[in-house]
C-alpha atoms as a PDB file:
ATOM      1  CA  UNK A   1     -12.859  15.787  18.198  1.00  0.00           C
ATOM      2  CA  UNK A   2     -14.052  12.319  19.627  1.00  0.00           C
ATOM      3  CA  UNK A   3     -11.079  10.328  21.782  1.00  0.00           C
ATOM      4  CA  UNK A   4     -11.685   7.570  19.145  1.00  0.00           C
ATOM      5  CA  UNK A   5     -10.873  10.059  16.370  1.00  0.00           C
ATOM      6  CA  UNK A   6      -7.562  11.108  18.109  1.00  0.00           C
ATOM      7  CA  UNK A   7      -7.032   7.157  18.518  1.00  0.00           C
ATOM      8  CA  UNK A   8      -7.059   6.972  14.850  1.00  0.00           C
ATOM      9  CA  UNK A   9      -5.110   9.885  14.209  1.00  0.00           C
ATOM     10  CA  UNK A  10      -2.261   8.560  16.570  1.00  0.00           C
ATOM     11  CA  UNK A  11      -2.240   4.876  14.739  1.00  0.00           C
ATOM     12  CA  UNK A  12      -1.719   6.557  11.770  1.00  0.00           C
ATOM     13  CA  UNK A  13       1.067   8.555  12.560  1.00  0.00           C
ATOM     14  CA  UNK A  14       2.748   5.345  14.667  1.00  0.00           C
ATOM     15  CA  UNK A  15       2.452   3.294  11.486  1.00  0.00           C
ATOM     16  CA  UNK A  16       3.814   6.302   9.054  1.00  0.00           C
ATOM     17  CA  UNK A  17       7.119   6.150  11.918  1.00  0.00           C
ATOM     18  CA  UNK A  18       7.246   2.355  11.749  1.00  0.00           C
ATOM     19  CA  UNK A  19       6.984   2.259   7.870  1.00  0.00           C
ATOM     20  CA  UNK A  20       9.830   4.957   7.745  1.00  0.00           C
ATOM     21  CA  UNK A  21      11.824   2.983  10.670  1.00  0.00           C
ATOM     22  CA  UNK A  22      11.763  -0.475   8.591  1.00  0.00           C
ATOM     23  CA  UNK A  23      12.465   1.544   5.256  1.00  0.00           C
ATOM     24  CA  UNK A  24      15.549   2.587   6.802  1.00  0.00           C
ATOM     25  CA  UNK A  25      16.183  -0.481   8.124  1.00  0.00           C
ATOM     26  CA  UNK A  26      16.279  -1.718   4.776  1.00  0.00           C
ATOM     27  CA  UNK A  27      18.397   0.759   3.236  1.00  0.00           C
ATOM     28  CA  UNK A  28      21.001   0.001   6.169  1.00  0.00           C
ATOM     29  CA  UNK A  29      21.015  -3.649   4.852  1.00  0.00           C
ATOM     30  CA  UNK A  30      20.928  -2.941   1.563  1.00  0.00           C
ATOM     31  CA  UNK A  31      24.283  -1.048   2.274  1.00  0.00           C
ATOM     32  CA  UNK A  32      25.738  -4.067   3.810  1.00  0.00           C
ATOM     33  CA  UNK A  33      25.101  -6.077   1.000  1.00  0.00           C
ATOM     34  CA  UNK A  34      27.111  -3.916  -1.174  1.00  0.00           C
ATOM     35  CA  UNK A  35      29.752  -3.689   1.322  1.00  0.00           C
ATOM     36  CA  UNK A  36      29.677  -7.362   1.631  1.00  0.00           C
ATOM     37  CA  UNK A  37      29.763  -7.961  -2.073  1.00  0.00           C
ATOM     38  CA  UNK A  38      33.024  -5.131  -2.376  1.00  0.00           C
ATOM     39  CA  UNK A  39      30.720  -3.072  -4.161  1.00  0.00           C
ATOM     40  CA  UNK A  40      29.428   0.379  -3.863  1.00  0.00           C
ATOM     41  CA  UNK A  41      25.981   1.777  -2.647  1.00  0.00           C
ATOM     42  CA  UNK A  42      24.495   4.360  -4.109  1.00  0.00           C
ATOM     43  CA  UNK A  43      21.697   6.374  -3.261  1.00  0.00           C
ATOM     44  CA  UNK A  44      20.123   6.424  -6.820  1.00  0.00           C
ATOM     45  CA  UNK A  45      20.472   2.016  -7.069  1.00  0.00           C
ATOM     46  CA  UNK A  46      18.871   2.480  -3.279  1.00  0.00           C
ATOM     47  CA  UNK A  47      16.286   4.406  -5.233  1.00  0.00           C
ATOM     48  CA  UNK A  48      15.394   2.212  -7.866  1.00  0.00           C
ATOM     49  CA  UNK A  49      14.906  -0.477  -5.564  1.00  0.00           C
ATOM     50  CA  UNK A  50      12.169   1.654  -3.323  1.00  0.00           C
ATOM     51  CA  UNK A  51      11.230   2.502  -6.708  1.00  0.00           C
ATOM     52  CA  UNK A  52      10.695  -0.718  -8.201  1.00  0.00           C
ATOM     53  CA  UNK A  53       9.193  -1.917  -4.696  1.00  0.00           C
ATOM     54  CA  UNK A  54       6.450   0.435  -4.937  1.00  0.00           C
ATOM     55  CA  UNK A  55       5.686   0.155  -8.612  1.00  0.00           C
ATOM     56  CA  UNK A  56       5.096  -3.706  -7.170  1.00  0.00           C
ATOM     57  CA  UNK A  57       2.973  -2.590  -4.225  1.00  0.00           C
ATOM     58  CA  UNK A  58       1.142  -0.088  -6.329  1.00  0.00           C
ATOM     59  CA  UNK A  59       0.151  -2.983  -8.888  1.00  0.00           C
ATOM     60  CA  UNK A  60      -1.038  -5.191  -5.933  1.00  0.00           C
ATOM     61  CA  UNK A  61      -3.190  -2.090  -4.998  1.00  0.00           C
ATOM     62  CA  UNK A  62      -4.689  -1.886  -7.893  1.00  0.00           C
ATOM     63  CA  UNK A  63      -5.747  -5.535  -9.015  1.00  0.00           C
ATOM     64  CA  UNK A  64      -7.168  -5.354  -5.160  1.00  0.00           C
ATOM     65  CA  UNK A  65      -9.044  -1.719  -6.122  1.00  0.00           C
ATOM     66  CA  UNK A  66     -10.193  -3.412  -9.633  1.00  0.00           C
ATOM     67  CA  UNK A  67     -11.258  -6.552  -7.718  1.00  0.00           C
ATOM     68  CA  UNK A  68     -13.291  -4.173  -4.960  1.00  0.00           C
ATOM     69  CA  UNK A  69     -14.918  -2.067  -8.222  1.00  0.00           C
ATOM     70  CA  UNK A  70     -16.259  -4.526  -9.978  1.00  0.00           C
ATOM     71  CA  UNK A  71     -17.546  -6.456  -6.740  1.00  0.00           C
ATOM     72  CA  UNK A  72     -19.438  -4.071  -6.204  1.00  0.00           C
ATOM     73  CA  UNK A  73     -20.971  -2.759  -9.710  1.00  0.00           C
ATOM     74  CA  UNK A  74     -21.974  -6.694  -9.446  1.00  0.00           C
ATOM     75  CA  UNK A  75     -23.398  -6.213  -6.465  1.00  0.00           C
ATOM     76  CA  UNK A  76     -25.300  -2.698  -7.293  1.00  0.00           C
ATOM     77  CA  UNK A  77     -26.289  -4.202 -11.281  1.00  0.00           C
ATOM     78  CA  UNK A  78     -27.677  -7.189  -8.941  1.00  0.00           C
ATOM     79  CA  UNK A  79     -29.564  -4.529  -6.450  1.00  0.00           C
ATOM     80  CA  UNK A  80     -30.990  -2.835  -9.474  1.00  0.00           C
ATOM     81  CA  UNK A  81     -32.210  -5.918 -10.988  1.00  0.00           C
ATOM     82  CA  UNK A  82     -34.223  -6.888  -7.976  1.00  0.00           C
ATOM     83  CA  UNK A  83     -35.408  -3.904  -7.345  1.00  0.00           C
ATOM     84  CA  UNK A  84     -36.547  -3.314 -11.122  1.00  0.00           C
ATOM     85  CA  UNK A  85     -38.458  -7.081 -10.432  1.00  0.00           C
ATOM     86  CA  UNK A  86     -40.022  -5.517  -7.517  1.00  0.00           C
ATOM     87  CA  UNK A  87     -41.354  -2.801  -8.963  1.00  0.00           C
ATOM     88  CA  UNK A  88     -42.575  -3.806 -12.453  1.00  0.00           C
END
């Protein structure tokens, strides 16, 4: 395995610890606020809010995926065009 493949590897693994570190972070405020507000936290309200914050993220992920696909079937119809020119 290449250094700059082990380089990768680590990155991914440092960001996978930070994403978990701020999650908790979150859920650690998000039991402050109940406190705060004399109510309780639960784990399944924490839940649904991871929950609902992912259903958001995975939408934004998928305009951006939709956006990428049809880029580039554009960009390929537009290839195949040309190349049809070319060649008749």
């Amino acid at each position: 395995m290449k250094n700059s493949e082990y380089n990768k590897a680590e990155n991914a693994v440092d960001k996978a610890k930070w994403k978990i570190n701020e999650l908790a972070d979150k859920a650690k405020d998000y039991i402050n606020e109940r406190r705060a507000n004399d109510e309780e936290a639960s784990q399944e309200d924490w839940f649904d809010r991871v929950k609902a914050n992912v259903s958001e993220a995975w939408e934004d992920i998928k305009d951006k995926a939709n956006d990428a696909w049809e880029k580039t079937k554009d960009a390929a119809e537009d290839v195949k065009a040309e190349w049809n020119k070319k060649t008749n």
